[in-house]
N, C-alpha and C. Protein backbone atom coordinates (compact mmCIF):
# COMPACT_ATOMS: atom_id res chain seq x y z
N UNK A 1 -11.48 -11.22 -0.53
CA UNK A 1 -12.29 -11.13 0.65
C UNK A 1 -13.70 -11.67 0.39
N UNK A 2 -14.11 -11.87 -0.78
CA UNK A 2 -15.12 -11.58 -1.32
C UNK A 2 -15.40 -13.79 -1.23
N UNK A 3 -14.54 -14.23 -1.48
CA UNK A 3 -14.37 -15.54 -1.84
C UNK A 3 -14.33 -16.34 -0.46
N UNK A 4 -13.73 -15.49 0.58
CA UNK A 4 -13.90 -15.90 1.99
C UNK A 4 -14.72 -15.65 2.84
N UNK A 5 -15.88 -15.01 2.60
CA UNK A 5 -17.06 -14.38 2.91
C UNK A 5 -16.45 -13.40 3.87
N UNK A 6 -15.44 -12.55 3.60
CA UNK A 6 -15.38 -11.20 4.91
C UNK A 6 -15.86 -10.00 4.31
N UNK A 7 -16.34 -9.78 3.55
CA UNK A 7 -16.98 -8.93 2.90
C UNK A 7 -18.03 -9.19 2.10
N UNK A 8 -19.44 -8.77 2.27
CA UNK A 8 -20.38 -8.69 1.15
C UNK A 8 -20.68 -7.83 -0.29
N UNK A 9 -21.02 -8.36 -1.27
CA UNK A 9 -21.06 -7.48 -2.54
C UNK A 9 -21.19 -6.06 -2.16
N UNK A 10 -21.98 -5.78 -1.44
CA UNK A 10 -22.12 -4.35 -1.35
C UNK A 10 -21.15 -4.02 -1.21
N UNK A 11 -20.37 -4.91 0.16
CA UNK A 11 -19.10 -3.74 0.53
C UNK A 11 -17.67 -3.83 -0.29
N UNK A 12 -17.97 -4.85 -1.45
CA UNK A 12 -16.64 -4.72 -2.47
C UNK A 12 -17.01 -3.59 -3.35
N UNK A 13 -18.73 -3.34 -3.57
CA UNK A 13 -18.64 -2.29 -4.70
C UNK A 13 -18.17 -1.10 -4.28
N UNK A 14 -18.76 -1.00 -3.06
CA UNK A 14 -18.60 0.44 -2.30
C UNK A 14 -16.73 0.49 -1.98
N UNK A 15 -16.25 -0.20 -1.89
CA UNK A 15 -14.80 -0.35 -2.37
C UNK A 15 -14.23 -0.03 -2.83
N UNK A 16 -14.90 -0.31 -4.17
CA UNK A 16 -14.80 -0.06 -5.58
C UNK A 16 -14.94 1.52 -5.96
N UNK A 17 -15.81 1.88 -5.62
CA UNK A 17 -16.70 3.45 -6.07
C UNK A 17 -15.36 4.45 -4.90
N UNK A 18 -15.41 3.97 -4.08
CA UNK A 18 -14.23 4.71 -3.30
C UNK A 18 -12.47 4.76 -4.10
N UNK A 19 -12.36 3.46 -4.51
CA UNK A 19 -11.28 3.61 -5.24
C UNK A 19 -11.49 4.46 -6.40
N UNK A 20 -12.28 4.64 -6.83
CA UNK A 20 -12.11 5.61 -8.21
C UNK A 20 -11.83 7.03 -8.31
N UNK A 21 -12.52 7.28 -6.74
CA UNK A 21 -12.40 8.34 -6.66
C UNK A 21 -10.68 8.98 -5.65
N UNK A 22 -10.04 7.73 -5.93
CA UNK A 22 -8.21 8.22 -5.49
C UNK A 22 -7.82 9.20 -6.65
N UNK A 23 -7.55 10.22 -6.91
CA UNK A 23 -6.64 10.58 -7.95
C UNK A 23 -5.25 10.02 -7.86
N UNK A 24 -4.63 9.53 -9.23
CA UNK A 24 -3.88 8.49 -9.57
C UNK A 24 -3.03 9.50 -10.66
N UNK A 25 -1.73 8.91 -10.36
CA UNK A 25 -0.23 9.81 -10.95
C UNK A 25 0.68 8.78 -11.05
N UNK A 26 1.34 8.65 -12.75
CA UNK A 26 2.13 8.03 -12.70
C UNK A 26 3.51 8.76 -12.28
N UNK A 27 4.34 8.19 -11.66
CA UNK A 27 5.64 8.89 -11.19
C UNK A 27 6.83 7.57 -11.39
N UNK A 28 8.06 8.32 -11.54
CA UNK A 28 9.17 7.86 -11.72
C UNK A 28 9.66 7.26 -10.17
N UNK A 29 9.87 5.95 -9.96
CA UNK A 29 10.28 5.69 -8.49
C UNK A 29 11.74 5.23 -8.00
N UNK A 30 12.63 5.38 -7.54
CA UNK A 30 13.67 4.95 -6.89
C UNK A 30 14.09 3.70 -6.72
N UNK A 31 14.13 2.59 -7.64
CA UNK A 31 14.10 1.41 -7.50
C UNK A 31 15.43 0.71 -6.81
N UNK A 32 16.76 1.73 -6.47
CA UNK A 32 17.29 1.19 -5.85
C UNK A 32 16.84 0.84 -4.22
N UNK A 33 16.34 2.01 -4.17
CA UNK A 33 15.41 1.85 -2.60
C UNK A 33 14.18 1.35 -2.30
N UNK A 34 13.67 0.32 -3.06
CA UNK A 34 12.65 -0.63 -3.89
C UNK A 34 13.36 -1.46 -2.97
N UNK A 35 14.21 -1.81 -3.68
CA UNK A 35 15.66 -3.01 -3.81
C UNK A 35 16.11 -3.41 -2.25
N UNK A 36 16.17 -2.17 -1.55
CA UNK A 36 17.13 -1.96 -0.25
C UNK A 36 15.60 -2.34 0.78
N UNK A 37 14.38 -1.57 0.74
CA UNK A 37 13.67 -1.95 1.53
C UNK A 37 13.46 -3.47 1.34
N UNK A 38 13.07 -4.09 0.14
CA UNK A 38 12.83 -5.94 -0.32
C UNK A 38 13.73 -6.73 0.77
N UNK A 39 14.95 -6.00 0.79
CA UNK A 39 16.08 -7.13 1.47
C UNK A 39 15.77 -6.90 2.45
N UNK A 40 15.85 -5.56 3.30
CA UNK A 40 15.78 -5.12 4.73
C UNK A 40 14.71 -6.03 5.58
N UNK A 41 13.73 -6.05 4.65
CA UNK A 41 12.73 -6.63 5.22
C UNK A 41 11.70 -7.64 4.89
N UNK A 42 12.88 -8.27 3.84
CA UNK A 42 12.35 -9.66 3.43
C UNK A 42 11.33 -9.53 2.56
N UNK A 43 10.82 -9.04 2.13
CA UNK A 43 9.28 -8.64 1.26
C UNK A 43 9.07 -8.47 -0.16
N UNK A 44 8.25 -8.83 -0.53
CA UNK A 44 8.28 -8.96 -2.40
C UNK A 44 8.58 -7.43 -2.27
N UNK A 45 9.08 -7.45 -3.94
CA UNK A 45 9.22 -6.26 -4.63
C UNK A 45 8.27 -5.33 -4.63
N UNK A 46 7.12 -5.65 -4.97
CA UNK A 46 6.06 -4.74 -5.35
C UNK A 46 5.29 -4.35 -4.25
N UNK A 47 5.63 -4.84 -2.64
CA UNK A 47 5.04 -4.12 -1.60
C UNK A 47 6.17 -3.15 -1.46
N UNK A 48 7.68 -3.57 -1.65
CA UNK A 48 8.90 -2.37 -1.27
C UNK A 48 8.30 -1.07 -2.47
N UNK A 49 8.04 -1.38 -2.99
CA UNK A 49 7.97 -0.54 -4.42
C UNK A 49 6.75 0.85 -3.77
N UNK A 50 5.52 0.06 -3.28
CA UNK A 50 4.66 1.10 -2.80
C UNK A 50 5.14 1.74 -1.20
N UNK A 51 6.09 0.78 -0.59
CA UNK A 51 6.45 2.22 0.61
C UNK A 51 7.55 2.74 0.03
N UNK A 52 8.04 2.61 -1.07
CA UNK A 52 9.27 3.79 -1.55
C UNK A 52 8.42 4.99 -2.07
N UNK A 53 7.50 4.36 -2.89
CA UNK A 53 6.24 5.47 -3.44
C UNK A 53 6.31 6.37 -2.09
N UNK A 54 5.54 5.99 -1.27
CA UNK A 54 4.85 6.75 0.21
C UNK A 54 5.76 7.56 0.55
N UNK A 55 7.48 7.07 0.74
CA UNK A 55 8.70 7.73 1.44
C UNK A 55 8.90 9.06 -0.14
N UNK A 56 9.03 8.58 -0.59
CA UNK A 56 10.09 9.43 -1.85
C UNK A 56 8.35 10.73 -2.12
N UNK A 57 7.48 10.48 -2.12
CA UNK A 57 6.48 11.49 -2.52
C UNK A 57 5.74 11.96 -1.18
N UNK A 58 6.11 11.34 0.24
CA UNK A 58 5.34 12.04 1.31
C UNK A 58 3.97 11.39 1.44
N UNK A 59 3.54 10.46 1.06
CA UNK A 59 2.20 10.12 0.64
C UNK A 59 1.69 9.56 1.72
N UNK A 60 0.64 9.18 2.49
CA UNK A 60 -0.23 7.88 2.91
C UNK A 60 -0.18 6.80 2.06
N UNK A 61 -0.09 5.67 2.52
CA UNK A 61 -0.41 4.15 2.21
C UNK A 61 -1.71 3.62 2.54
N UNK A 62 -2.26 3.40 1.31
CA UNK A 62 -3.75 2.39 1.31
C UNK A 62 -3.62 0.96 1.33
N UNK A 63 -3.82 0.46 2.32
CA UNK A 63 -3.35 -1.25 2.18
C UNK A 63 -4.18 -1.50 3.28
N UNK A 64 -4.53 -3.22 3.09
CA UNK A 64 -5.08 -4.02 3.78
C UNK A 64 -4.51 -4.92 4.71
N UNK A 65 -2.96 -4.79 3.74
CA UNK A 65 -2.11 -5.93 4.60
C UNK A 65 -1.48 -5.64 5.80
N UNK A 66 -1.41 -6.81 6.98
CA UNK A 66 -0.93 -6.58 8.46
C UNK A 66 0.24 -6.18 8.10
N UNK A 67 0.89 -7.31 7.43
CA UNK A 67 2.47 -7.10 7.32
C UNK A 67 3.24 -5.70 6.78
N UNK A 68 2.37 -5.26 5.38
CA UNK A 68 2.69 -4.11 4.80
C UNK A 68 2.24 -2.97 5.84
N UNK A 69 1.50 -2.69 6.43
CA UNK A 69 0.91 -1.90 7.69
C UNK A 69 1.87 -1.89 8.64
N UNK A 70 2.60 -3.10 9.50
CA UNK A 70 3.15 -3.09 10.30
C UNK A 70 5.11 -2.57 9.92
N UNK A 71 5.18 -2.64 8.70
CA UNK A 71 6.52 -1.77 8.37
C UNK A 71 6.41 -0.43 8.01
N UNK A 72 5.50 -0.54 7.56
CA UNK A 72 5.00 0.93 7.13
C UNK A 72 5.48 1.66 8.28
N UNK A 73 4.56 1.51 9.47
CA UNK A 73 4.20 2.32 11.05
C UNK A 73 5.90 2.26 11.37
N UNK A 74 7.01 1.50 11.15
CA UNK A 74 8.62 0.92 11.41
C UNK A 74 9.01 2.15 10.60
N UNK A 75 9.06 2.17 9.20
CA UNK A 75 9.41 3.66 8.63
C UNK A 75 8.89 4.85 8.50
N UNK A 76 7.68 5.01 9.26
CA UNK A 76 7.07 6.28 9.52
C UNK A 76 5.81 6.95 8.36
N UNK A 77 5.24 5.71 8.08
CA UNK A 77 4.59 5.82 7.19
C UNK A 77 3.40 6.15 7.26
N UNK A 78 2.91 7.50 7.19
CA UNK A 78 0.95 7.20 7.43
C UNK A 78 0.41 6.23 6.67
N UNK A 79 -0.50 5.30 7.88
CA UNK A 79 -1.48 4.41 6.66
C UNK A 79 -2.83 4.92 7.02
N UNK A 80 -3.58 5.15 5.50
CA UNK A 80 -4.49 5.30 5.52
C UNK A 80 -5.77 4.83 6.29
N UNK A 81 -6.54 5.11 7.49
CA UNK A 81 -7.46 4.47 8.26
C UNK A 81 -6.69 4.35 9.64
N UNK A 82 -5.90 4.70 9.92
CA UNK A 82 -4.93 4.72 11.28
C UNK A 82 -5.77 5.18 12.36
């Protein structure tokens, strides 16, 4: 964002200082249902990977992306800033 001017330094640090303060857990994830969302809906691995996170632990989703946002809201996903 930072490279496309949609955000100014300030507002990547302040970004930044907000992310730190997520508490962060590693957990074991369901990668067959990784697998099943990727196909369902066409999408790299590692966005299926964080709405299996969200589904399998109950969680909110922090994301920027339309696309990841707009399946999310399809499987019932709180996203964070809604």
């Amino acid at each position: 964002m930072l490279k496309r001017d949609r955000i100014a330094l300030e507002q990547a640090e302040a970004c930044l200082a907000a992310y730190r303060r997520i508490p962060l857990k590693l957990v074991d994830v369901d990668l067959s249902m990784a697998v099943a969302l990727s196909a369902r809906f066409r999408m790299y691995a590692y966005d299926a990977y964080l709405l299996t996170c969200a589904i399998q632990f109950g969680s909110p989703l922090i994301t920027l992306d339309r696309g990841l946002r707009s399946i999310a809201a399809q499987l019932g996903i709180t996203v964070m800033g809604d």
